[in-house]
Protein backbone atom coordinates (compact mmCIF):
# COMPACT_ATOMS: atom_id res chain seq x y z
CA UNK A 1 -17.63 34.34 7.67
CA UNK A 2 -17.18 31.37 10.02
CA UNK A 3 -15.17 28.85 9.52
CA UNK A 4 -15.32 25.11 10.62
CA UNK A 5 -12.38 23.35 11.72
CA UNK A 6 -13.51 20.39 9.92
CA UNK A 7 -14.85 21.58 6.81
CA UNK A 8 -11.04 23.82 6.72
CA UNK A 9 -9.08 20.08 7.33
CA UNK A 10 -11.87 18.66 4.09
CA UNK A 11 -11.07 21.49 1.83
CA UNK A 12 -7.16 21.32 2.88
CA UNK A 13 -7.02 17.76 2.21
CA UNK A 14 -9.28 17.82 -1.05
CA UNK A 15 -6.46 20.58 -1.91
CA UNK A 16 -3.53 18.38 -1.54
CA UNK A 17 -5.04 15.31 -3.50
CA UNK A 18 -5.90 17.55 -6.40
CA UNK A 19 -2.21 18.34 -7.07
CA UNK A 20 -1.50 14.20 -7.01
CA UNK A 21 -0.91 13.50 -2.84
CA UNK A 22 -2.15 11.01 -1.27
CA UNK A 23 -2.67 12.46 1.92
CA UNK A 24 -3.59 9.18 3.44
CA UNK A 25 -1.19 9.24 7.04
CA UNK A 26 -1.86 13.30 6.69
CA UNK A 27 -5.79 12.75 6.46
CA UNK A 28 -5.30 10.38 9.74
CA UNK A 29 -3.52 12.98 11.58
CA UNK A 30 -5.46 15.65 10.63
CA UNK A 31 -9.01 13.68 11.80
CA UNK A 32 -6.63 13.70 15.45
CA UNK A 33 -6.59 16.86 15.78
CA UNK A 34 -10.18 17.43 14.64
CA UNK A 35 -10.96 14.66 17.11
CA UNK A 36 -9.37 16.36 20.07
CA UNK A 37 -11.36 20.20 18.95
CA UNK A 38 -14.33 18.45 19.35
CA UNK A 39 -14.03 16.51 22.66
CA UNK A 40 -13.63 19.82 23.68
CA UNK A 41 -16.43 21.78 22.01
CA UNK A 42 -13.94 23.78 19.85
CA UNK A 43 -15.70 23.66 16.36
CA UNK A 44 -14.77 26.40 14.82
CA UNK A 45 -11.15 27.39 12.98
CA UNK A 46 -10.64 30.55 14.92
CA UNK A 47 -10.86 28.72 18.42
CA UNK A 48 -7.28 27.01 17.59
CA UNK A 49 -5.07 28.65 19.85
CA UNK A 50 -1.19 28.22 20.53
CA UNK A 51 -2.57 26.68 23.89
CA UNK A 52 -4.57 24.23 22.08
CA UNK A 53 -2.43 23.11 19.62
CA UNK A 54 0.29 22.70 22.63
CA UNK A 55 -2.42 20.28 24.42
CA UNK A 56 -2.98 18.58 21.36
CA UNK A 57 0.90 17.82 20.49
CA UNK A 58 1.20 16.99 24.32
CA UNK A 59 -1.70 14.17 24.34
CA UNK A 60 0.17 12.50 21.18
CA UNK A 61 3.80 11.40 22.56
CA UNK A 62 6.10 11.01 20.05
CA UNK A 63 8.71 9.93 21.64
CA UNK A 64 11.19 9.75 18.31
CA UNK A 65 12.09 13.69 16.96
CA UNK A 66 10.96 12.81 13.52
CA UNK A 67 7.69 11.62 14.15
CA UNK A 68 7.34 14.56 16.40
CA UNK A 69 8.47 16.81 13.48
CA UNK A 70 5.98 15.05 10.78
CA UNK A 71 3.11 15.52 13.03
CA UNK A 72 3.78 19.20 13.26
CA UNK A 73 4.79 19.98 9.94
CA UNK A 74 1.55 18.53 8.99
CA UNK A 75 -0.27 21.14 11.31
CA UNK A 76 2.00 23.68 10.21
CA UNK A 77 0.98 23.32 6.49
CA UNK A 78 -2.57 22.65 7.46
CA UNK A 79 -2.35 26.34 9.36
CA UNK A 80 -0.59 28.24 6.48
CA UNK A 81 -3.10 26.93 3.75
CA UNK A 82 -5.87 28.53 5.93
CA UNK A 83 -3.72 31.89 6.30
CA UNK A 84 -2.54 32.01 2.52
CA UNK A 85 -6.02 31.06 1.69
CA UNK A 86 -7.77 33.47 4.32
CA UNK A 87 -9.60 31.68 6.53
CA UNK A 88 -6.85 32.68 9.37
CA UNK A 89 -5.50 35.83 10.02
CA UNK A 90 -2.02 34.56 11.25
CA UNK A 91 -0.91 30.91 11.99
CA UNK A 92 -2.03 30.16 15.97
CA UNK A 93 0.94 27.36 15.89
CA UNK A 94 4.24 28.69 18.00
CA UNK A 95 5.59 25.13 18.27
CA UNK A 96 9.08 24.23 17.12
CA UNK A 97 10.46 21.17 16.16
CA UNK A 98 12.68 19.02 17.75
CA UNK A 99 16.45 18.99 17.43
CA UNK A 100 17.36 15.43 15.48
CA UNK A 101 20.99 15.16 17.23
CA UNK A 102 21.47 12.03 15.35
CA UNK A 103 20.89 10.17 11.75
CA UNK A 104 20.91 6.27 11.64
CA UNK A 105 22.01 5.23 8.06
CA UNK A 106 19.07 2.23 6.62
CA UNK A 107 20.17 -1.16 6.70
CA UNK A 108 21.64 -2.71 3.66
CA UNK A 109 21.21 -6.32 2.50
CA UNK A 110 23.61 -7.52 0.82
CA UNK A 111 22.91 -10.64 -1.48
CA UNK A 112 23.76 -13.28 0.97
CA UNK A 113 21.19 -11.11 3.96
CA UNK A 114 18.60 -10.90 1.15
CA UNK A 115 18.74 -14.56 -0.12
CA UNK A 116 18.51 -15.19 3.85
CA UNK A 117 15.46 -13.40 4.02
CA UNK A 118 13.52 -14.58 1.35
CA UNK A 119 14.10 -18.39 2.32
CA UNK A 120 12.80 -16.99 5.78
CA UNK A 121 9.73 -16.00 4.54
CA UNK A 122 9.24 -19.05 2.01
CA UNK A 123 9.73 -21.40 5.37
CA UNK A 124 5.96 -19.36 6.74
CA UNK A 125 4.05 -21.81 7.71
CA UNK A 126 -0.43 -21.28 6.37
CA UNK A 127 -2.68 -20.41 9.02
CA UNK A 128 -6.32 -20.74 9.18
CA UNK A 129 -6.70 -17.06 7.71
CA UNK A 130 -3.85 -17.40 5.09
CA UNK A 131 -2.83 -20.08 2.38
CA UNK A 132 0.11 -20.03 0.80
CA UNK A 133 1.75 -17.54 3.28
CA UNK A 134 5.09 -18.64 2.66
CA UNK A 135 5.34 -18.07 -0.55
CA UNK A 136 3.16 -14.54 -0.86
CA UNK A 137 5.88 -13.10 2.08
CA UNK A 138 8.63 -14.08 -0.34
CA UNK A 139 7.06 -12.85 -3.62
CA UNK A 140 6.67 -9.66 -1.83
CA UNK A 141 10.07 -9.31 -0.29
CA UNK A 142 11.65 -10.35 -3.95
CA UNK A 143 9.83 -7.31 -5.79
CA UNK A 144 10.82 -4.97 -2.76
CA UNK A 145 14.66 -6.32 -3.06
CA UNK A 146 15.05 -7.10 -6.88
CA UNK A 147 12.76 -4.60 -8.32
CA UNK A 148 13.25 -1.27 -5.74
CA UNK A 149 9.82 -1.18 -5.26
CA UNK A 150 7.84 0.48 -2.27
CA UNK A 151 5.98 -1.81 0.35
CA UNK A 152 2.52 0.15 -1.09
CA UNK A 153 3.41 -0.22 -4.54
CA UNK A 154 4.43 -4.43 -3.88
CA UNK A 155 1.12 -5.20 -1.90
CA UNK A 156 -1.12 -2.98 -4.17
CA UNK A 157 -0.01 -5.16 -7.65
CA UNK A 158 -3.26 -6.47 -9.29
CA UNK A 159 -3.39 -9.41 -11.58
CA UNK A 160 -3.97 -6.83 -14.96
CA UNK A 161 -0.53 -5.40 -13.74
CA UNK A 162 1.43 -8.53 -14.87
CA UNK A 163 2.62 -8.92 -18.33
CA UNK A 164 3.96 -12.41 -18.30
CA UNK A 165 4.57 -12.33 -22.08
CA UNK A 166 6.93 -9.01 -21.69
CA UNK A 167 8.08 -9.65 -18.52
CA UNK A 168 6.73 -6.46 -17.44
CA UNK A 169 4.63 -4.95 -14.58
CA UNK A 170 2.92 -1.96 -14.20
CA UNK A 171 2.79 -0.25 -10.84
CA UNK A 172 0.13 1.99 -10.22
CA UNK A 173 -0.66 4.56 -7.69
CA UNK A 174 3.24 5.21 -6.38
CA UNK A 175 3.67 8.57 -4.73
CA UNK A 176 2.08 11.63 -5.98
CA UNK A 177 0.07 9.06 -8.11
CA UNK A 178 2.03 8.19 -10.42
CA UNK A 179 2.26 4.92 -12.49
CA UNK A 180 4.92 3.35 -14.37
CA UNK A 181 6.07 0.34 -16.22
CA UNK A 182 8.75 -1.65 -14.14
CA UNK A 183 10.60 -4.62 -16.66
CA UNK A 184 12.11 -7.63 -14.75
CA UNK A 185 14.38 -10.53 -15.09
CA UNK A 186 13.90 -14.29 -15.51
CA UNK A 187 14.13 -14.26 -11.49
CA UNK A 188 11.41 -12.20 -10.74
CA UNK A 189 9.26 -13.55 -13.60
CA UNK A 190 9.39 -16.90 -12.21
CA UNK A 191 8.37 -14.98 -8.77
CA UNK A 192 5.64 -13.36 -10.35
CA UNK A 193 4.06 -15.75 -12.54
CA UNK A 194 3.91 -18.61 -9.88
CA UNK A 195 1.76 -16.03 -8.11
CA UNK A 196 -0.21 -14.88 -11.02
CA UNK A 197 -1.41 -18.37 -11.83
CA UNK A 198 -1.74 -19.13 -8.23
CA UNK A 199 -4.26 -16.84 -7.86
CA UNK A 200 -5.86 -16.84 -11.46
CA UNK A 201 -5.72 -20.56 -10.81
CA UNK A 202 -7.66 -21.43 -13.97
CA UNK A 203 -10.75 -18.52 -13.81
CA UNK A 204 -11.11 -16.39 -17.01
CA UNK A 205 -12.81 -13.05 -16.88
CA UNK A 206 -12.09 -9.07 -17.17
CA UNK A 207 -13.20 -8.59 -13.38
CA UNK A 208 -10.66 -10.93 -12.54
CA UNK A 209 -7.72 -8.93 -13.43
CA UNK A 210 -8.59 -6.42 -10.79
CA UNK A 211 -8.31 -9.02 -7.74
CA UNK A 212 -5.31 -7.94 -5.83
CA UNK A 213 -2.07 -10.78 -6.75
CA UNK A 214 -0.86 -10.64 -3.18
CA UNK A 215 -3.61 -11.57 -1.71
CA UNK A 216 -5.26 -14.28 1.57
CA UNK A 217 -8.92 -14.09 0.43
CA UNK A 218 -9.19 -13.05 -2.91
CA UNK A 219 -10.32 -9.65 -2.53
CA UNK A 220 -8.55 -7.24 -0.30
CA UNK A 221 -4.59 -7.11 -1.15
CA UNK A 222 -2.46 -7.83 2.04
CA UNK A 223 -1.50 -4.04 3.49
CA UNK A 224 1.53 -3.10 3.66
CA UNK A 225 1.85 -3.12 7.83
CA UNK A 226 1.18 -6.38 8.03
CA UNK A 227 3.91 -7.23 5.47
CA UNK A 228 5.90 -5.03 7.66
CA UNK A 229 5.19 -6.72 10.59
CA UNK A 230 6.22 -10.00 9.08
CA UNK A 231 9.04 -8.69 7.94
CA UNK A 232 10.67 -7.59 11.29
CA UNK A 233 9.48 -10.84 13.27
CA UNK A 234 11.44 -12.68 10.17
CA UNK A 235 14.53 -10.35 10.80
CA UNK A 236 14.42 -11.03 14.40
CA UNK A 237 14.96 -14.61 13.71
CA UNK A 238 17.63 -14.11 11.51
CA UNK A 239 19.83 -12.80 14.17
CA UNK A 240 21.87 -10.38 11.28
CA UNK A 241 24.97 -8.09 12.46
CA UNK A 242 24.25 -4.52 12.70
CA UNK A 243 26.79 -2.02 12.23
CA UNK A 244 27.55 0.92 14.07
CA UNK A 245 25.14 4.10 13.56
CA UNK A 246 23.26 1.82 11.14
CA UNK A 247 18.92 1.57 12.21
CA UNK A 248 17.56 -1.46 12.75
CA UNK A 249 16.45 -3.20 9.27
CA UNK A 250 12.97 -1.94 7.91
CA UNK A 251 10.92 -3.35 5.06
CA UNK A 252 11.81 -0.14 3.08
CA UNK A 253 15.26 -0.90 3.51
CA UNK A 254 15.12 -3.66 0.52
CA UNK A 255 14.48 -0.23 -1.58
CA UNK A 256 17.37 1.34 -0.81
CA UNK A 257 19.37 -2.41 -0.74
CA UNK A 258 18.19 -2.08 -4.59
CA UNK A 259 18.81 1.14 -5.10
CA UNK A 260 22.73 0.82 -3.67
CA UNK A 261 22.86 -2.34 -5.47
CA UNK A 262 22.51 -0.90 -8.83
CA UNK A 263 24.90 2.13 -8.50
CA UNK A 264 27.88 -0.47 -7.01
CA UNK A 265 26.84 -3.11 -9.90
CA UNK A 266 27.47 0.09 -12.61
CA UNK A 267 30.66 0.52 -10.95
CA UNK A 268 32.20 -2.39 -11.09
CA UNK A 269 30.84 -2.74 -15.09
CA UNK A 270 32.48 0.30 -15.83
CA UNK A 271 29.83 2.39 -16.35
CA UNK A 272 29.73 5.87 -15.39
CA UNK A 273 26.72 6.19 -12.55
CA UNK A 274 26.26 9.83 -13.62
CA UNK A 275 24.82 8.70 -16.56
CA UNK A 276 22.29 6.18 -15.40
CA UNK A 277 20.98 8.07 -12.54
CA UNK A 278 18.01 9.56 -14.53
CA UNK A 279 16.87 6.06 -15.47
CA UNK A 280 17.03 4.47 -11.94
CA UNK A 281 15.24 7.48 -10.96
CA UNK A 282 12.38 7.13 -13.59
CA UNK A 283 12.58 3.22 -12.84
CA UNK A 284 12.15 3.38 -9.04
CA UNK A 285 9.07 6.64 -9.46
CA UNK A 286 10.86 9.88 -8.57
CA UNK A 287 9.79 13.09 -9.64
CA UNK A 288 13.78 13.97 -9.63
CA UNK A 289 17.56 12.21 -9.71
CA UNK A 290 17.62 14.33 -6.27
CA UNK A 291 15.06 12.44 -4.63
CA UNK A 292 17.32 9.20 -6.02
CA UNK A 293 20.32 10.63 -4.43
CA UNK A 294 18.68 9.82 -0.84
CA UNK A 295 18.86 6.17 -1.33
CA UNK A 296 22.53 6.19 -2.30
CA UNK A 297 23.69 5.54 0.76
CA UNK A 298 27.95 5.40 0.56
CA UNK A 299 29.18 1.80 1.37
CA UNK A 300 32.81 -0.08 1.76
CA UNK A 301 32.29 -1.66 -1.25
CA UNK A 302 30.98 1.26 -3.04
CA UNK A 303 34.54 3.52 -1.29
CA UNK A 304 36.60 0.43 -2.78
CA UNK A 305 35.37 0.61 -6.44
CA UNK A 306 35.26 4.27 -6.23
CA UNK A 307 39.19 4.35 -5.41
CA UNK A 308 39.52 1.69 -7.83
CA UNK A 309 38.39 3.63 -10.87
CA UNK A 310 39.97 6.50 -9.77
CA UNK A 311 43.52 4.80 -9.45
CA UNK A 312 43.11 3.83 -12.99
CA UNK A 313 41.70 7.13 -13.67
CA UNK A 314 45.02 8.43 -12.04
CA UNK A 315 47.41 6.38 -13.54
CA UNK A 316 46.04 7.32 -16.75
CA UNK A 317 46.59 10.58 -16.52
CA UNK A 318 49.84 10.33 -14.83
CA UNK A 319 51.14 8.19 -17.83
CA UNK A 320 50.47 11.03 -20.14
CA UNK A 321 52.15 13.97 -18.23
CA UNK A 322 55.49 11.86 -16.24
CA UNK A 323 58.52 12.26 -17.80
């Protein structure tokens, strides 16, 4: 039986969403390479040679190792579904990835950066296309910073997400689908309900509670690029130092900001971080404390009250056994 290349990359991708991906960047890279088949009359699944593929990965520079090695570990999966699920005899794909002789640690903000950031982005002036800029850019920044949450997850909040009353949003749709309940502070309330009623501005209704609350024109929510995009023409501006072997700040460095933020807080309260990792991990939407661990990123502030609790930890034990 024949196989089409694009009815394999359909079934592959319908595959994937049913166990709870998204797929969405994987879709979009897939339809490439589906793209490229068919400028060149290859339609069918058994046409994919190691030649083609090697065209294919040559006409899409990717200049940086690990978007080189996304881009063909998406092909590579694509490749083994078909074998495993027999519409290939053996994967056509000989490519290897690319040697990543170097890892950049993610930007940190500390609270001064942050606060720096945020009064940035409240200093936006409107435009003709967006009212209120200013202070959407800094609601969204605030969540990302004080709440750990993902770009997607910020810029995808509805108005029916926002329990004022509780203090209380619910974030649907994170990675591998999931939903939870994220609880805030008096901070972020006051961030969030000046939004809420901003864009509820006095309208009653069911439907309304499904308009996006980050929004320019009431209907589609503001995507996550272009919050991206505003993000690094704000950090530009703000001229911050950049360590050594540190990347240049990204918008999904506020996550990890929050998520290094909490584990240094629990240290200096005394609290053992081994204990709390399961909740940050349920609180910022990982399947697994491991997946946490990635965002803990080891700082001289974290080394100092590491040493400090284990001096006392030390002298402690010292007490009990000197003479």
């Amino acid at each position: 039986m024949t196989t089409m290349l694009r009815t394999a990359v359909d079934d592959f991708v319908k595959h994937k969403r049913a166990l709870g991906r998204k797929y969405r960047s994987e879709d979009h890279e897939l339809g490439l390479l589906v793209r490229f088949a068919d400028a060149r009359s290859i339609g069918q699944l058994a046409q994919v040679t190691p030649g083609f593929l090697e065209d294919f990965l040559a006409s899409r520079p990717r200049h940086r190792p690990r978007s080189f090695n996304h881009l063909l570990g998406v092909i590579r999966c694509f490749l083994d579904w078909a074998v495993n699920h027999q519409r290939l005899p053996v994967s056509p794909l000989r490519t290897r990835r690319r040697r990543v002789t170097s890892t950049r640690a993610p930007f940190l903000f500390d609270a001064i950066e942050a606060r720096r950031l945020l009064a940035a982005a409240s200093a936006l002036p409107d435009n003709s296309r967006a009212a209120q800029r200013g202070a959407t850019y800094h609601a969204i920044f605030a969540v990302c910073y004080g709440l750990g949450l993902r770009a997607g997850e910020a810029c995808g909040l509805r108005l029916g997400d926002v329990n004022i009353q509780q203090s209380l949003l619910v974030v649907r749709g994170g990675k591998f689908g999931k939903s939870r309940l994220v609880p805030h502070g008096p901070l972020i309330a006051r961030v969030v309900t000046e939004q809420f009623e901003l864009r509820r501005a006095g309208r009653i209704g069911e439907d309304i509670l499904r308009e996006p609350l980050f929004t320019f024109d009431g209907r589609r929510p503001i995507h996550p690029c272009t919050a991206s995009q505003v993000f690094h023409k704000l950090v530009v501006k703000l001229n911050l130092t950049i360590p050594d072997g540190v990347s240049p700040p990204r918008l999904h460095d506020l996550r990890h900001s929050f998520a290094v933020g909490c584990l240094l807080r629990w240290y200096r309260e005394g609290v053992d971080p081994a204990t709390r990792l399961h909740q940050l991990s349920t609180f910022m939407g990982h399947v697994a404390p491991s997946s946490t661990a990635v965002y803990l990123t080891i700082t001289p502030e974290l080394l100092t009250e590491a040493n400090r609790r284990f001096e006392a930890f030390a002298e402690a034990a010292w007490s009990e056994v000197a003479p």
